[in-house]
Structures are given as structure tokens and as C-alpha cells.
Protein backbone atom coordinates (compact mmCIF):
# COMPACT_ATOMS: atom_id res chain seq x y z
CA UNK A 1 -34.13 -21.63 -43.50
CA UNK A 2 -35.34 -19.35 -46.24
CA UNK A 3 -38.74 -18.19 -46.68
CA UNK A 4 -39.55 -19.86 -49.68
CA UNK A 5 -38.54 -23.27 -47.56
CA UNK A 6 -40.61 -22.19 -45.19
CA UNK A 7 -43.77 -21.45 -47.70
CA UNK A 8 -42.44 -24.89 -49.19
CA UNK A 9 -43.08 -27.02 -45.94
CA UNK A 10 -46.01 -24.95 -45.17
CA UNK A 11 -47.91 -25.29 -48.34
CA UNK A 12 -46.50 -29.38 -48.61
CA UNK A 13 -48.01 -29.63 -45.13
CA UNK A 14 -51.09 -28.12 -45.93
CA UNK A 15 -51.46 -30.03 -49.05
CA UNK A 16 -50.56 -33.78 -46.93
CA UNK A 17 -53.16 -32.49 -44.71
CA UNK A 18 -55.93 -32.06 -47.22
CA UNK A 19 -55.44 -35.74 -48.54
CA UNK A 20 -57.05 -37.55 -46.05
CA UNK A 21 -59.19 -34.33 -45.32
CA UNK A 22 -61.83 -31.79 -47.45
CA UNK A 23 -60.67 -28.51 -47.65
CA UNK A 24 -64.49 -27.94 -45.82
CA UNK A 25 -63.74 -30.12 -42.57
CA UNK A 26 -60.25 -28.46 -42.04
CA UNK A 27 -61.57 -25.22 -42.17
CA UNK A 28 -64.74 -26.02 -40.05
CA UNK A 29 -61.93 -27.45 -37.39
CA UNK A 30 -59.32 -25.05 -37.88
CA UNK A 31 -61.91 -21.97 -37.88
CA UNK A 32 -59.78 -20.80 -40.68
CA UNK A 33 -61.99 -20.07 -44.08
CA UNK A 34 -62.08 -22.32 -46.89
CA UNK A 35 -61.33 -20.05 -49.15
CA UNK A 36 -58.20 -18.55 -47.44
CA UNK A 37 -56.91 -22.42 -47.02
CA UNK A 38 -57.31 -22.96 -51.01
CA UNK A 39 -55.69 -19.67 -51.74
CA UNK A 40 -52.53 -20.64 -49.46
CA UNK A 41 -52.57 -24.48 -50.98
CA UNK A 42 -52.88 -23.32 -54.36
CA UNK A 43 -50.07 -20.72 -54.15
CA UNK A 44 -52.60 -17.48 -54.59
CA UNK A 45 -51.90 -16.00 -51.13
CA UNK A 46 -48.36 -16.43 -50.05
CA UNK A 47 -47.71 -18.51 -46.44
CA UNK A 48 -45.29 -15.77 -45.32
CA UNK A 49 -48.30 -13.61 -44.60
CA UNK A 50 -49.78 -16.49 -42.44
CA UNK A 51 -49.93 -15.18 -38.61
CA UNK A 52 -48.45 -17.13 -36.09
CA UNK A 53 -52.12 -17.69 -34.74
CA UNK A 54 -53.57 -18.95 -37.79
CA UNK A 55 -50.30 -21.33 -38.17
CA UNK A 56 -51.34 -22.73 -35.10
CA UNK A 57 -55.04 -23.32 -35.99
CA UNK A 58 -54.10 -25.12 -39.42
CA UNK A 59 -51.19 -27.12 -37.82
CA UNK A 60 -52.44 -26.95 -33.94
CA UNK A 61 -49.08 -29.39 -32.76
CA UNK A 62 -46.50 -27.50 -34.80
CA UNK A 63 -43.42 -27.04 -33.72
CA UNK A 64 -41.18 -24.02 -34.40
CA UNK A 65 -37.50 -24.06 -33.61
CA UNK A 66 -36.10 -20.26 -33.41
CA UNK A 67 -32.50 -21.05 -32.17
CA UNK A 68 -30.72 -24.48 -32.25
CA UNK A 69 -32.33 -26.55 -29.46
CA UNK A 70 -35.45 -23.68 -28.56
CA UNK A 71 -38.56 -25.67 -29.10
CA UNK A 72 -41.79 -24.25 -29.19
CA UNK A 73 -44.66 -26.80 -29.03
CA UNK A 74 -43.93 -30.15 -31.20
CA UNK A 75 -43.73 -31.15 -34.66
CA UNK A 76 -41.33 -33.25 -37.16
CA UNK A 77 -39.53 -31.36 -39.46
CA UNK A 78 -38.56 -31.79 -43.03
CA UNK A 79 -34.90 -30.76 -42.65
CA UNK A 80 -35.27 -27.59 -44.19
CA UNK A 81 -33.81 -25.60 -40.56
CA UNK A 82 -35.70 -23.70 -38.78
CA UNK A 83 -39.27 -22.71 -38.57
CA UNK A 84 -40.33 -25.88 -40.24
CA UNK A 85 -44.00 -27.65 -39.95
CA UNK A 86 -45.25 -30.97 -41.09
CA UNK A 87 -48.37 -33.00 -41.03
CA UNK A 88 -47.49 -36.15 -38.67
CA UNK A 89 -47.33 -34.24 -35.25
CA UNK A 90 -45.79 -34.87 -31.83
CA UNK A 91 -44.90 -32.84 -29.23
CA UNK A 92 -41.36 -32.36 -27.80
CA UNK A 93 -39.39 -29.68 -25.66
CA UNK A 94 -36.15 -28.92 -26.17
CA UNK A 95 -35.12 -32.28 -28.23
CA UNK A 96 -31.35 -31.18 -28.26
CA UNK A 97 -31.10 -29.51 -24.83
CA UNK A 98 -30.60 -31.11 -21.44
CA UNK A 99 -33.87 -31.22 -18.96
CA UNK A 100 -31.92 -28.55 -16.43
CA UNK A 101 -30.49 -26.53 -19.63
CA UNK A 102 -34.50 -25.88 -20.88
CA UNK A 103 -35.48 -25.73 -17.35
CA UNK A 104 -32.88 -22.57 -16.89
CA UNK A 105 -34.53 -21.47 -20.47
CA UNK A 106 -38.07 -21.06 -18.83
CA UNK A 107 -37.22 -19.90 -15.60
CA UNK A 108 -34.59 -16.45 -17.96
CA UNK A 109 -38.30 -16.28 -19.70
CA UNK A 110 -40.19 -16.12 -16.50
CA UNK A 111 -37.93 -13.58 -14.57
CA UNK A 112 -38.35 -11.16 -18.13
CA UNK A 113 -41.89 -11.81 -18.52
CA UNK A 114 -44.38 -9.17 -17.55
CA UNK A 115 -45.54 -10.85 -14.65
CA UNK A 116 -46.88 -10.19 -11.36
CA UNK A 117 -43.77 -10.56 -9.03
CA UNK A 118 -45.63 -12.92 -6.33
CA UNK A 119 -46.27 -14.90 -9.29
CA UNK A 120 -42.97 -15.39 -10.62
CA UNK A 121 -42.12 -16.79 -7.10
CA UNK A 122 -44.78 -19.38 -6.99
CA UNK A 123 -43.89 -20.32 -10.62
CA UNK A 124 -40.29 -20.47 -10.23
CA UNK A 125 -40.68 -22.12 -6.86
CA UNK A 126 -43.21 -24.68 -8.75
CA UNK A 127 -40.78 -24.92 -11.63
CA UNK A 128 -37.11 -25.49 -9.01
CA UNK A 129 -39.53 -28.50 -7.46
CA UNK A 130 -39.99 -30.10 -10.45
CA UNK A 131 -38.00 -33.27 -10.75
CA UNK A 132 -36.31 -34.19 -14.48
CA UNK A 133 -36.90 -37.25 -15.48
């Protein structure tokens, strides 16, 4: 994915968003300003400069796929690659990985993370308990 597909699906997003909704009752609900959400639909401030945090408030079910299988929260996509955000949302994890291949994912995250050790052991512990379905 390029950045201009990305500011492509962003922007297409936004502007399937704002046609069942006024540009005034998605930024009252997204806490993101009116102004700032007209700028980004009308091409005046580019979406590449969107944080990841105010991605999240316009398009709270997004999904963004960093690697090949690594889900992050759920969203369709438009076929573009990676990155990619749309308006009808959903939430998956890991669509193209096994259950036991994304449960290995989060428990190499936990083990990194910056966490107290006692709870990485209850977490992983919680997480090795957890039955797949």
C-alpha cells in the first residue's frame, strides 16, 4: 500500500461516512473538530498527518493490517494492502492466521511488553487457559 492509497481509502471512508451523517454529529461523536474533518474530506489537510488516535476516533472499529495476517482491531478493506479503513465495520483477529498461531503472536507481545513480571504470569497463564474455538 502506498500513501496516497492509504489517503484514498481514508478520505473515501470519511466521505461514505458523512452521507448518512453531518459533518456536525461526527465530530460531536468522534470529539474530532468539524473543521479538521472538512479539511481532511475536502483534501486541504492531508490524511497522512492523521494520528493513529484520531484514526481511531473517526473510524473507532478500524482495522489495520501491518504484516500479512497481523490484525489490529476490525474493519473491511478495499483491497488496496495494508493499512486500509472503510466505513461498514466488523471486528476480526487474525482473519488469515490459525487461533494457536495469533495466540503465540500475543503471548511474543506480552513477554516484550513493559510489564510487571507477576503480571505477565497471570496473563500468560490466563491466555495458555483459554480454549480456541
Amino acid at each position: 500500500m502506498t500513501i496516497e492509497n492509504f489517503e484514498a481509502d481514508v478520505i473515501n471512508a470519511l466521505r461514505s461516512i458523512l452521507v448518512d451523517n453531518v459533518e456536525r454529529d461526527l465530530a460531536k461523536r468522534s470529539t474530532v473538530s468539524r473543521g479538521y474533518i472538512n479539511a481532511l474530506k475536502n483534501q486541504k489537510k492531508p490524511p497522512r498527518a492523521l494520528t493513529v488516535e484520531t484514526l481511531f476516533k473517526l473510524f473507532p472499529h478500524a482495522q489495520i493490517t501491518l504484516n500479512a495476517g497481523d490484525q489490529i482491531n476490525g474493519n473491511a478493506t478495499t483491497g488496496h494492502g495494508p493499512a486500509i479503513v472503510g466505513h461498514h465495520n466488523h471486528v476480526t483477529a487474525a482473519a488469515e492466521d490459525s487461533a494457536e498461531t495469533f495466540r503465540h503472536k500475543i503471548q511474543d507481545e506480552i513477554i516484550r511488553a513493559d510489564v510487571d513480571p507477576e503480571a505477565k504470569v497471570k496473563i500468560l497463564n490466563i491466555i495458555l487457559n483459554t480454549e480456541t474455538k
